[in-house]
PDB file of N, CA and C in Angstrom:
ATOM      1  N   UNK A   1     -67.193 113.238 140.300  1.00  0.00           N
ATOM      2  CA  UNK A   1     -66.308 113.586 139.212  1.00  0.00           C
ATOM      3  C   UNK A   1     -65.648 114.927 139.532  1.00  0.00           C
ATOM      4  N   UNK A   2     -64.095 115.203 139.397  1.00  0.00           N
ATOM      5  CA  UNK A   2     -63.895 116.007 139.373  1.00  0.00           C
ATOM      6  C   UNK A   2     -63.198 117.333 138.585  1.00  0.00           C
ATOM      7  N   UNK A   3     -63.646 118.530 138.852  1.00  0.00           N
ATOM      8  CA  UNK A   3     -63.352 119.420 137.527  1.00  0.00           C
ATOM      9  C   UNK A   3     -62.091 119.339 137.549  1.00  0.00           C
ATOM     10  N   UNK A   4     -61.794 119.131 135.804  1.00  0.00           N
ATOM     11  CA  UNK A   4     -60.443 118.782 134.754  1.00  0.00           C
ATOM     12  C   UNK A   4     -59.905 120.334 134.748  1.00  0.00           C
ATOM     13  N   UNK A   5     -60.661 120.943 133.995  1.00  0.00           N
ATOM     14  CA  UNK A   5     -60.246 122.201 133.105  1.00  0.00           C
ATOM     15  C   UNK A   5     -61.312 123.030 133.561  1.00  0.00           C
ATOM     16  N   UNK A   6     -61.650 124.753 133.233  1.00  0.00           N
ATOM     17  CA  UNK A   6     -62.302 125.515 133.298  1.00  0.00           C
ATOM     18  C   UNK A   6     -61.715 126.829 132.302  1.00  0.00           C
ATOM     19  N   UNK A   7     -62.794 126.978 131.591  1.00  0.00           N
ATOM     20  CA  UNK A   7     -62.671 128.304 130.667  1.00  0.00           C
ATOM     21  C   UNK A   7     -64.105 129.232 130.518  1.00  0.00           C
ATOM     22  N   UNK A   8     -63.909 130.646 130.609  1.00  0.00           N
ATOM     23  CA  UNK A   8     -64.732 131.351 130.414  1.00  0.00           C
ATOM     24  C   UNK A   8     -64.778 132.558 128.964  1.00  0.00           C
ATOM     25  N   UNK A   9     -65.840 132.661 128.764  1.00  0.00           N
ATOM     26  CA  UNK A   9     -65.651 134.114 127.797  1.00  0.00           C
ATOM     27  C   UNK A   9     -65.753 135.336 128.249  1.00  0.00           C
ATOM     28  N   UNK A  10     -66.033 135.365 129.421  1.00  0.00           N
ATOM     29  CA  UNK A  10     -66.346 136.261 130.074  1.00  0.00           C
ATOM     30  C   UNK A  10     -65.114 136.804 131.024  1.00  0.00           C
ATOM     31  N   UNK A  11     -64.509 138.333 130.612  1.00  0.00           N
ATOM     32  CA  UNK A  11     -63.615 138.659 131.756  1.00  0.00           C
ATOM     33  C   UNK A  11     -63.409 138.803 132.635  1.00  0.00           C
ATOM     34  N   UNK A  12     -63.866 138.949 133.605  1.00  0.00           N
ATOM     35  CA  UNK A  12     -64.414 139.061 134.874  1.00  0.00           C
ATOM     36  C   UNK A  12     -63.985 137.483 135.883  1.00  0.00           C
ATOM     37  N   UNK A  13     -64.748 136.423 135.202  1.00  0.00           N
ATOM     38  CA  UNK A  13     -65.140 134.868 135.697  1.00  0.00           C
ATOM     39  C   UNK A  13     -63.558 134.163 134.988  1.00  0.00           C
ATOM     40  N   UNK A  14     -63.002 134.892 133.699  1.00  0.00           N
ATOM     41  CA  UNK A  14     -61.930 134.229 133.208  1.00  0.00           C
ATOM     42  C   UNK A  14     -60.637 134.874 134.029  1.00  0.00           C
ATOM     43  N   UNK A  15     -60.505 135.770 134.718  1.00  0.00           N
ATOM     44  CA  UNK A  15     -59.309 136.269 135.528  1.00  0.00           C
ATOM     45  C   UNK A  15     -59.559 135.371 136.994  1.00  0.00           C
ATOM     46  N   UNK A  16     -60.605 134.534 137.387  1.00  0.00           N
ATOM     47  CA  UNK A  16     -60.254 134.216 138.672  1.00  0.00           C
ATOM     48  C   UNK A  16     -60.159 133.086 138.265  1.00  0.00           C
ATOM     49  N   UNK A  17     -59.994 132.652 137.445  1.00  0.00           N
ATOM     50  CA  UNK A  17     -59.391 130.890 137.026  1.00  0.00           C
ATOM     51  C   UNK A  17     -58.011 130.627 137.390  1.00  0.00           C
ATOM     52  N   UNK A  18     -57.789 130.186 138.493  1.00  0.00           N
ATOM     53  CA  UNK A  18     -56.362 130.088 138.727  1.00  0.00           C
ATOM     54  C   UNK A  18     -55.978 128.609 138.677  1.00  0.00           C
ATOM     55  N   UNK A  19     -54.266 128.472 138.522  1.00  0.00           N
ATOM     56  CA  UNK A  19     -53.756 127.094 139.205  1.00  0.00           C
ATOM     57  C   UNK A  19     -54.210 126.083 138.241  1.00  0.00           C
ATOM     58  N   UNK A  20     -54.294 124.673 138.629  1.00  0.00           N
ATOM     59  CA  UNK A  20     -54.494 123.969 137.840  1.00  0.00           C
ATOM     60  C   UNK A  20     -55.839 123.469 137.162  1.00  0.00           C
ATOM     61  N   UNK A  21     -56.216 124.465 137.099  1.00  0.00           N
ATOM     62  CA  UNK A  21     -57.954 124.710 136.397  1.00  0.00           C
ATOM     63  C   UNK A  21     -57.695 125.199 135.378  1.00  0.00           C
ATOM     64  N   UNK A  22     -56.949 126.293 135.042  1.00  0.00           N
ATOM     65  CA  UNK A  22     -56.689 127.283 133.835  1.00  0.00           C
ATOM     66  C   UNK A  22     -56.113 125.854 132.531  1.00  0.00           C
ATOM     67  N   UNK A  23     -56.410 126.833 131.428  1.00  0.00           N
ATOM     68  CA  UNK A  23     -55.916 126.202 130.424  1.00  0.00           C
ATOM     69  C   UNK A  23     -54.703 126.390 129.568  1.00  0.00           C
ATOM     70  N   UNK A  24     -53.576 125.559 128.739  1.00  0.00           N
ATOM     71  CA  UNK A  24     -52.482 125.993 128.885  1.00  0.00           C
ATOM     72  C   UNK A  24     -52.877 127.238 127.706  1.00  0.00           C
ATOM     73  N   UNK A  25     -53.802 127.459 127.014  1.00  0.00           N
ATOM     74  CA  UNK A  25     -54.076 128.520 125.706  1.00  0.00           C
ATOM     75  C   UNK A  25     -54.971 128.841 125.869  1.00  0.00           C
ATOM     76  N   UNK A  26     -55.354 130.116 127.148  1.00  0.00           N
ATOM     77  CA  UNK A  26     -56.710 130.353 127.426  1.00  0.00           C
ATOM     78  C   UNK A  26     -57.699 131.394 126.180  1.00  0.00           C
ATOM     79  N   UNK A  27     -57.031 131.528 125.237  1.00  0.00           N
ATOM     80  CA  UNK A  27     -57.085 132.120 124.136  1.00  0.00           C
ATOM     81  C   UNK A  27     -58.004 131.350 123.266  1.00  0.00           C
ATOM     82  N   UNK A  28     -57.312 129.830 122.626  1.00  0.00           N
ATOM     83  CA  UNK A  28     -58.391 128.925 122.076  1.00  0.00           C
ATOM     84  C   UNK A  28     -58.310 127.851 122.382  1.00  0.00           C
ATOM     85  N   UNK A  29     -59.507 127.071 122.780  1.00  0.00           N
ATOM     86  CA  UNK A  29     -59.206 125.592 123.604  1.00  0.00           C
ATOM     87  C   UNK A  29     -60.077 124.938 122.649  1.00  0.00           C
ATOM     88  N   UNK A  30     -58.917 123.700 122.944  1.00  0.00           N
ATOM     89  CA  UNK A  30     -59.792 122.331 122.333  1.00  0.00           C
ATOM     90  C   UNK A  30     -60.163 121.237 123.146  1.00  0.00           C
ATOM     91  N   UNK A  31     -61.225 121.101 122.767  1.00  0.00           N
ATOM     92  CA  UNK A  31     -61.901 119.776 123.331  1.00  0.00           C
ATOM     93  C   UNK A  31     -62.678 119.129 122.502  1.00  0.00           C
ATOM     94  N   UNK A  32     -62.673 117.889 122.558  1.00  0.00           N
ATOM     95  CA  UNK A  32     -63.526 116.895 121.797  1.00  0.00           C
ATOM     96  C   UNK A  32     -62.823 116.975 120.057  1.00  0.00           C
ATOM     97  N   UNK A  33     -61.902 117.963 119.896  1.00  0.00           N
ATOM     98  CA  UNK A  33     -61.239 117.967 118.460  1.00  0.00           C
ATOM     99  C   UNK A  33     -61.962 119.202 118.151  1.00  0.00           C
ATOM    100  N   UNK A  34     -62.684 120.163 119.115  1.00  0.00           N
ATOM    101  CA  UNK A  34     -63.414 121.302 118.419  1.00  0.00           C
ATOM    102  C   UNK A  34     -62.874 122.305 119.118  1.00  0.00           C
ATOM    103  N   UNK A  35     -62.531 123.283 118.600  1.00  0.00           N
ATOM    104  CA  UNK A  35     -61.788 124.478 119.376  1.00  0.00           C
ATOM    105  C   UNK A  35     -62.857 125.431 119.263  1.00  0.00           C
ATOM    106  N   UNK A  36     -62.574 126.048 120.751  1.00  0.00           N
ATOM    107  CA  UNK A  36     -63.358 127.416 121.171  1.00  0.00           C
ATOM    108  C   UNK A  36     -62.439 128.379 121.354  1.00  0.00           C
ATOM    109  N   UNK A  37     -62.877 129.803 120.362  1.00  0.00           N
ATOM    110  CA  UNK A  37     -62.032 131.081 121.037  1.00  0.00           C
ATOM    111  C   UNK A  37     -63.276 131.614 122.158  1.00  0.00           C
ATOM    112  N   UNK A  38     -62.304 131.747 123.333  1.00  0.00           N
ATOM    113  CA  UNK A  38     -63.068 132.731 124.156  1.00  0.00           C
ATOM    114  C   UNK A  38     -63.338 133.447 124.102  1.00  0.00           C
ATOM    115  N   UNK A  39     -62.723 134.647 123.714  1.00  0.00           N
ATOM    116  CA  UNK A  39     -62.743 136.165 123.738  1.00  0.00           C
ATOM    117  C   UNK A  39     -63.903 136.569 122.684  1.00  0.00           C
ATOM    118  N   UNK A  40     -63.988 135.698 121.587  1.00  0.00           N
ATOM    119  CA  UNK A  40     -64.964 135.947 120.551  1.00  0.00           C
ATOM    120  C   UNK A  40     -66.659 134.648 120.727  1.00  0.00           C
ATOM    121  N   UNK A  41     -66.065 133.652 121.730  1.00  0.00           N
ATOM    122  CA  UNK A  41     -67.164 132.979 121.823  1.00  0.00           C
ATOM    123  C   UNK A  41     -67.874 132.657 120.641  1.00  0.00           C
ATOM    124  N   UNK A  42     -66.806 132.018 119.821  1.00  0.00           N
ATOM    125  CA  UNK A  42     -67.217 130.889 118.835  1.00  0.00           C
ATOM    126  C   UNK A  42     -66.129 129.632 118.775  1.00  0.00           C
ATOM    127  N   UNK A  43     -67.182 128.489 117.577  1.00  0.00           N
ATOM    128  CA  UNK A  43     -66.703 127.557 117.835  1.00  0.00           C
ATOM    129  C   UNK A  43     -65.340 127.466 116.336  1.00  0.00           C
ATOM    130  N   UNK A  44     -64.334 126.894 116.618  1.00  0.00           N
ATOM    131  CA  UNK A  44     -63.474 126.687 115.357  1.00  0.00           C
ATOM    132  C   UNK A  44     -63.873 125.539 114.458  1.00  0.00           C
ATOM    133  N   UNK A  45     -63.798 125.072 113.573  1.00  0.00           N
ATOM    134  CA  UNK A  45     -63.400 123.847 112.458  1.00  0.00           C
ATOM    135  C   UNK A  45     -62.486 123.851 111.944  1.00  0.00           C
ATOM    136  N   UNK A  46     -61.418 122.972 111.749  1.00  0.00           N
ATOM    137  CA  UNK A  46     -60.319 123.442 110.852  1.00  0.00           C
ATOM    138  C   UNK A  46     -60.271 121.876 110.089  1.00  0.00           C
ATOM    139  N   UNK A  47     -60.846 121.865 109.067  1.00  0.00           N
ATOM    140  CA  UNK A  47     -60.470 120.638 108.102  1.00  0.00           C
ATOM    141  C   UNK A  47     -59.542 121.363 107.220  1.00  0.00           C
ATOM    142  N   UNK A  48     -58.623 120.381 106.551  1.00  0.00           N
ATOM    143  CA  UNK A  48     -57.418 120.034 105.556  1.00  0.00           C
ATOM    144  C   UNK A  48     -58.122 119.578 104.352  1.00  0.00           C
ATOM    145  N   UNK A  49     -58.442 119.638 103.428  1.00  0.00           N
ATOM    146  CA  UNK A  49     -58.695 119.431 102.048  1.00  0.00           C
ATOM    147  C   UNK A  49     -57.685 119.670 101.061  1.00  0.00           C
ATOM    148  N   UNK A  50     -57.254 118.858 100.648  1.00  0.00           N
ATOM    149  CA  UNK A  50     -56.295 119.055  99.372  1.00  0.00           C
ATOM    150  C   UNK A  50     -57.120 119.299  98.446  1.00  0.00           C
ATOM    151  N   UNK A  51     -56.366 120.177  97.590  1.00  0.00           N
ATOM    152  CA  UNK A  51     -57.412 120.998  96.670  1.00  0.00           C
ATOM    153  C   UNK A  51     -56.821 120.002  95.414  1.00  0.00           C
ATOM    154  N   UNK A  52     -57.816 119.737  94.389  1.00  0.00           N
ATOM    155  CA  UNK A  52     -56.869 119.441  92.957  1.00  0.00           C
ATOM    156  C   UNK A  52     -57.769 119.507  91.767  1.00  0.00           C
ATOM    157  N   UNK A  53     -56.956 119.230  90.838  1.00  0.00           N
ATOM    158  CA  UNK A  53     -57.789 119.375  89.457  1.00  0.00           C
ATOM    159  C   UNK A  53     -59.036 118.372  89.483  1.00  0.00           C
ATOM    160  N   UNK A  54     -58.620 117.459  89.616  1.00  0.00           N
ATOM    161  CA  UNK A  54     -60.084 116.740  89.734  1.00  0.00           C
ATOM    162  C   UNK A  54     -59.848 115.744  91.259  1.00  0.00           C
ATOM    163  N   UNK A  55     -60.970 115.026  91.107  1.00  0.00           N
ATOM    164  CA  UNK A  55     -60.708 114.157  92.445  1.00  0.00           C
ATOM    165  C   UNK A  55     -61.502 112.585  92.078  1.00  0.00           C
ATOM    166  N   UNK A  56     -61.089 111.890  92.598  1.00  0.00           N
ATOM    167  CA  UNK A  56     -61.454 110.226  92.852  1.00  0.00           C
ATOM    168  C   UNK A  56     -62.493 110.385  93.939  1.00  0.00           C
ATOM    169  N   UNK A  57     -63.391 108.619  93.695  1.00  0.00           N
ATOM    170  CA  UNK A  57     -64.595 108.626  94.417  1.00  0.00           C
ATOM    171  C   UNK A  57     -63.755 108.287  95.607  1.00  0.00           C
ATOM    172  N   UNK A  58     -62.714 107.618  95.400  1.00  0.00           N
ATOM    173  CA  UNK A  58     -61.604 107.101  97.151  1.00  0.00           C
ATOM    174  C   UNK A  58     -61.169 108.428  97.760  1.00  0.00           C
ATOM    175  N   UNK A  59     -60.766 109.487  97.115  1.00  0.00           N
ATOM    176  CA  UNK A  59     -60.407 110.920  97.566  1.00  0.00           C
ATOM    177  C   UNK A  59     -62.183 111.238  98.381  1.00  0.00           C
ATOM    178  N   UNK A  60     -62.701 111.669  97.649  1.00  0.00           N
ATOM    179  CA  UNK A  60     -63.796 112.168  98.522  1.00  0.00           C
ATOM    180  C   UNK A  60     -64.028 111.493  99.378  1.00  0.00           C
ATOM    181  N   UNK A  61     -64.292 110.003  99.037  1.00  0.00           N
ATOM    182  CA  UNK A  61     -65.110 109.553 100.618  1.00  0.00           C
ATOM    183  C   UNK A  61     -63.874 109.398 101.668  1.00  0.00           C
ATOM    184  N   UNK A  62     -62.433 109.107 101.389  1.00  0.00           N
ATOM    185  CA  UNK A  62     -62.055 109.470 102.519  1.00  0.00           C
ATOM    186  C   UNK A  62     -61.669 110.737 103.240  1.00  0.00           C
ATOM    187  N   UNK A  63     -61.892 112.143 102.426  1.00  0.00           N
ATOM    188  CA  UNK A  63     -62.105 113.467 103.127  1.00  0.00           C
ATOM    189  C   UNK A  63     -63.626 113.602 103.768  1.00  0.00           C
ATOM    190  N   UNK A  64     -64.500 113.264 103.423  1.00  0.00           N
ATOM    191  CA  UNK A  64     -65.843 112.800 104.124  1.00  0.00           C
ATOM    192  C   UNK A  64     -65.486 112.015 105.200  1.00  0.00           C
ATOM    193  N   UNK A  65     -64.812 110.979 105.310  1.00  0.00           N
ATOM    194  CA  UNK A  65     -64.986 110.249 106.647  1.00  0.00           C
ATOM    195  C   UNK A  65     -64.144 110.631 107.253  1.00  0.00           C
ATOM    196  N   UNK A  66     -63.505 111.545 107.483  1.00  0.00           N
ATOM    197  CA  UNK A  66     -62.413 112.425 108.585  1.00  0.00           C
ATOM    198  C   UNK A  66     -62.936 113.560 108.608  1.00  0.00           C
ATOM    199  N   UNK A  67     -64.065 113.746 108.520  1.00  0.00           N
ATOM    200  CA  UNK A  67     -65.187 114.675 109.122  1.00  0.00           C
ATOM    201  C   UNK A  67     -65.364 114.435 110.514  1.00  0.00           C
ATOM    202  N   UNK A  68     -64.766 115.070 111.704  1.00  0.00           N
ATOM    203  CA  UNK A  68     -64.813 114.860 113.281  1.00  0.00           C
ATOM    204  C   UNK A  68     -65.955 116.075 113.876  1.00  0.00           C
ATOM    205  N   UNK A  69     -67.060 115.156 114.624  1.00  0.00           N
ATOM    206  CA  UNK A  69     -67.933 116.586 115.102  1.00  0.00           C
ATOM    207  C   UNK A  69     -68.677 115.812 116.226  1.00  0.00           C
ATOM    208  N   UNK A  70     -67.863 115.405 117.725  1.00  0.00           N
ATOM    209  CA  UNK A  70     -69.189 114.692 118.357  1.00  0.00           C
ATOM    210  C   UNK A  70     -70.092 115.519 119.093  1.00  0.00           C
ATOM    211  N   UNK A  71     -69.937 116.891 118.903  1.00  0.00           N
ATOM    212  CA  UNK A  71     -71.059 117.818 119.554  1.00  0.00           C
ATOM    213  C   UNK A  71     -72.027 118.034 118.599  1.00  0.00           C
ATOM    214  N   UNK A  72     -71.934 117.600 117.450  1.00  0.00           N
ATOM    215  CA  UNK A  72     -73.098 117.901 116.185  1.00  0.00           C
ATOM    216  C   UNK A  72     -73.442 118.725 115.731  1.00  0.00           C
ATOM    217  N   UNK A  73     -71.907 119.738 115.827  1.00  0.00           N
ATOM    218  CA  UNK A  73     -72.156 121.070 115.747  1.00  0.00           C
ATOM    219  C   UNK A  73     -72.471 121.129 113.695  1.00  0.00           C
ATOM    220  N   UNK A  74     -71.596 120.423 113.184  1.00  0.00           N
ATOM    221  CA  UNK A  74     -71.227 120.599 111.625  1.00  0.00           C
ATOM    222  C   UNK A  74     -72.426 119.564 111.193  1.00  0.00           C
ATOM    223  N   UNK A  75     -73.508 118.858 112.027  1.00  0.00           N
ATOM    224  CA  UNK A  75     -74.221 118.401 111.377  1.00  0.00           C
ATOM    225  C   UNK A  75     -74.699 118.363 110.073  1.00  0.00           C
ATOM    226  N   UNK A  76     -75.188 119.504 109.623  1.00  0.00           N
ATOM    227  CA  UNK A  76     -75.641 120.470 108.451  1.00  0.00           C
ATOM    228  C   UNK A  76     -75.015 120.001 107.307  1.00  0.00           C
ATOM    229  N   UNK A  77     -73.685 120.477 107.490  1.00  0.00           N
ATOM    230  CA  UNK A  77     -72.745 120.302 106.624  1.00  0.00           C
ATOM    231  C   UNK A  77     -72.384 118.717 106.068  1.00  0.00           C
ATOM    232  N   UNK A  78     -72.154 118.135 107.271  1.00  0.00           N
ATOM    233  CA  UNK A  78     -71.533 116.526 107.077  1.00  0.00           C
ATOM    234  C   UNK A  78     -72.936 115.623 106.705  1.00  0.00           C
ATOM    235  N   UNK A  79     -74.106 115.957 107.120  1.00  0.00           N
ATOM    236  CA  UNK A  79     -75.551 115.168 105.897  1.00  0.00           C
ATOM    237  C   UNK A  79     -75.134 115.942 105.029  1.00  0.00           C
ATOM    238  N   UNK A  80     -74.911 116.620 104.159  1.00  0.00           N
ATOM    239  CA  UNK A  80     -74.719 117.373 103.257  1.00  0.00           C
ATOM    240  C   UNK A  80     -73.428 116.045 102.434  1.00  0.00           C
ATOM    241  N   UNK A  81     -72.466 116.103 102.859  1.00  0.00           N
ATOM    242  CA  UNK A  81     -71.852 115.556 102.463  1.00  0.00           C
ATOM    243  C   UNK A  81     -71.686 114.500 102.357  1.00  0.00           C
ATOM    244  N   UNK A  82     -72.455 113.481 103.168  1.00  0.00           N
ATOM    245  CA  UNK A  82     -72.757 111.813 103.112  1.00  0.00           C
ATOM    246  C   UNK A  82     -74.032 111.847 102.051  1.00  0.00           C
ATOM    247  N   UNK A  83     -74.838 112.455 102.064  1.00  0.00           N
ATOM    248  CA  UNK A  83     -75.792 112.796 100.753  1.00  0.00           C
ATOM    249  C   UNK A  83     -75.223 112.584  99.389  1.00  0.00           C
ATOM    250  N   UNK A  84     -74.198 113.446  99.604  1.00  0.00           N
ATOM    251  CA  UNK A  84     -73.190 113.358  98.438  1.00  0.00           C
ATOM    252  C   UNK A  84     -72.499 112.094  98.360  1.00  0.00           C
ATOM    253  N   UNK A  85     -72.003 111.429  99.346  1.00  0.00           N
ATOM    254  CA  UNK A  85     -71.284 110.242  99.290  1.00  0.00           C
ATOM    255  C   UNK A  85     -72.422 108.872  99.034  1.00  0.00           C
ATOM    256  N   UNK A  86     -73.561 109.016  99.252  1.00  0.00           N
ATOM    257  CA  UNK A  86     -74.153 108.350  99.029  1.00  0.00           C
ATOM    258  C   UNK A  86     -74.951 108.009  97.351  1.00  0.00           C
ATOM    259  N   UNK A  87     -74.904 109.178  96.780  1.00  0.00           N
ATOM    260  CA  UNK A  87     -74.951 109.469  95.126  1.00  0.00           C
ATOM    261  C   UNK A  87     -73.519 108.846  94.450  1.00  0.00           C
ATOM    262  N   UNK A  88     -72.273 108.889  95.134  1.00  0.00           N
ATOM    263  CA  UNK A  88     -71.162 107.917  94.640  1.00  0.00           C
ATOM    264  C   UNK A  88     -71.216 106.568  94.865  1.00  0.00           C
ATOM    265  N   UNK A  89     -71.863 105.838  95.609  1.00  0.00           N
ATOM    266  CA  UNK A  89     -71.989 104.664  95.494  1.00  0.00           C
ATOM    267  C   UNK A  89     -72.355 104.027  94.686  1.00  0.00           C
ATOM    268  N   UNK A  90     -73.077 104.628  93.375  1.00  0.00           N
ATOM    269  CA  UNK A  90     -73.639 103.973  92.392  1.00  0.00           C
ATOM    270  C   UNK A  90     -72.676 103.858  91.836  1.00  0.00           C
ATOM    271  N   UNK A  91     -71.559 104.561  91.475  1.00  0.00           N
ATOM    272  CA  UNK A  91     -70.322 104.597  90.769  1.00  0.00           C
ATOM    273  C   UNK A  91     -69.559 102.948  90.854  1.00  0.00           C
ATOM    274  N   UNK A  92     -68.978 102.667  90.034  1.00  0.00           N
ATOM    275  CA  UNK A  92     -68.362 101.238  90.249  1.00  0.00           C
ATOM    276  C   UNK A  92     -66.852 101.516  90.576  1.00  0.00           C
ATOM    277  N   UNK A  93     -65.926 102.222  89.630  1.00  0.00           N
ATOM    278  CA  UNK A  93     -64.922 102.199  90.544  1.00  0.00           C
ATOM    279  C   UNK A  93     -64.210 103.283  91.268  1.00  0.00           C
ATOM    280  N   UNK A  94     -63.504 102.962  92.311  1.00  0.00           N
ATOM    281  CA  UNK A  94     -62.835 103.815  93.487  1.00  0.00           C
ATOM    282  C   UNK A  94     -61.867 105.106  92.807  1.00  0.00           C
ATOM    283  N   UNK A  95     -61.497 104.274  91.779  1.00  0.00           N
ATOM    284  CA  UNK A  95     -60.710 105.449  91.195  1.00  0.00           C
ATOM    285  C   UNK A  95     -61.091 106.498  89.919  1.00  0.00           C
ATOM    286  N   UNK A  96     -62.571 106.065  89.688  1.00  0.00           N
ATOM    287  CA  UNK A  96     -62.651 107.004  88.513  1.00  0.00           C
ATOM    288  C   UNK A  96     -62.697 108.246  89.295  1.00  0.00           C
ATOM    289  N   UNK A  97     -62.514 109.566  87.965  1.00  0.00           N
ATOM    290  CA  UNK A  97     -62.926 110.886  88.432  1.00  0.00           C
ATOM    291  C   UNK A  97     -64.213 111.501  88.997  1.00  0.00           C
ATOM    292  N   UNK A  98     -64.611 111.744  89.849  1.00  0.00           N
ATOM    293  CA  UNK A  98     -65.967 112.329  89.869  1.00  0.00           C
ATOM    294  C   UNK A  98     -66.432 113.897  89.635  1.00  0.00           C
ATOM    295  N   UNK A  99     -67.554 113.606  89.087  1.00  0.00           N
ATOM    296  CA  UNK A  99     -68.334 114.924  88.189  1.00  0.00           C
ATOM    297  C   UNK A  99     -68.896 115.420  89.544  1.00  0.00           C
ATOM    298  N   UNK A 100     -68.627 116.782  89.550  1.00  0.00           N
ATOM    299  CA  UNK A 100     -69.349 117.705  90.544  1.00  0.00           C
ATOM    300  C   UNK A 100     -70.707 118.629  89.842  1.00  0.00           C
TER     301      UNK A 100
END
């Protein structure tokens, strides 16, 4: 197999990345849908939530299932939130409001 990409956090190891190894935003890279800043050596999340006065059991579970994490980093969070989606199933329909 051969190396795609290469990024470091480290200055030193990130200045000899040349040519077609470097990344086009060696600043913050994404992979797998999860972005890394280098310089600070953490990982990003960026979900979209529409905010509103109230919300439907079809609103939540489909902001729950566009929950993307295949490194398992947001684990925590997303049982957290199928927990929750799983207490709406008792609910009968898609569109009532749900009580938080």
């Amino acid at each position: 197999m051969e190396l795609h990409k290469w990024g470091s956090s480290h200055p030193e190891l990130a200045s000899n990345i040349i040519g077609d190894y470097e990344f086009e935003n060696p600043i913050e890279t994404k992979t797998l849908g999860e972005s890394w800043k280098s310089q600070e050596d953490c990982f990003i999340f960026k979900i979209a939530v529409e905010l509103k006065d109230s919300y439907t059991k079809r609103c939540v579970l489909s902001t729950i299932a566009r929950l993307f994490h295949p490194l398992g980093l947001l684990g925590t969070v997303v049982a957290r939130a199928k927990t929750f989606m799983q207490s709406l199933w008792s609910e009968n329909r898609l569109d009532r409001r749900v009580a938080f």
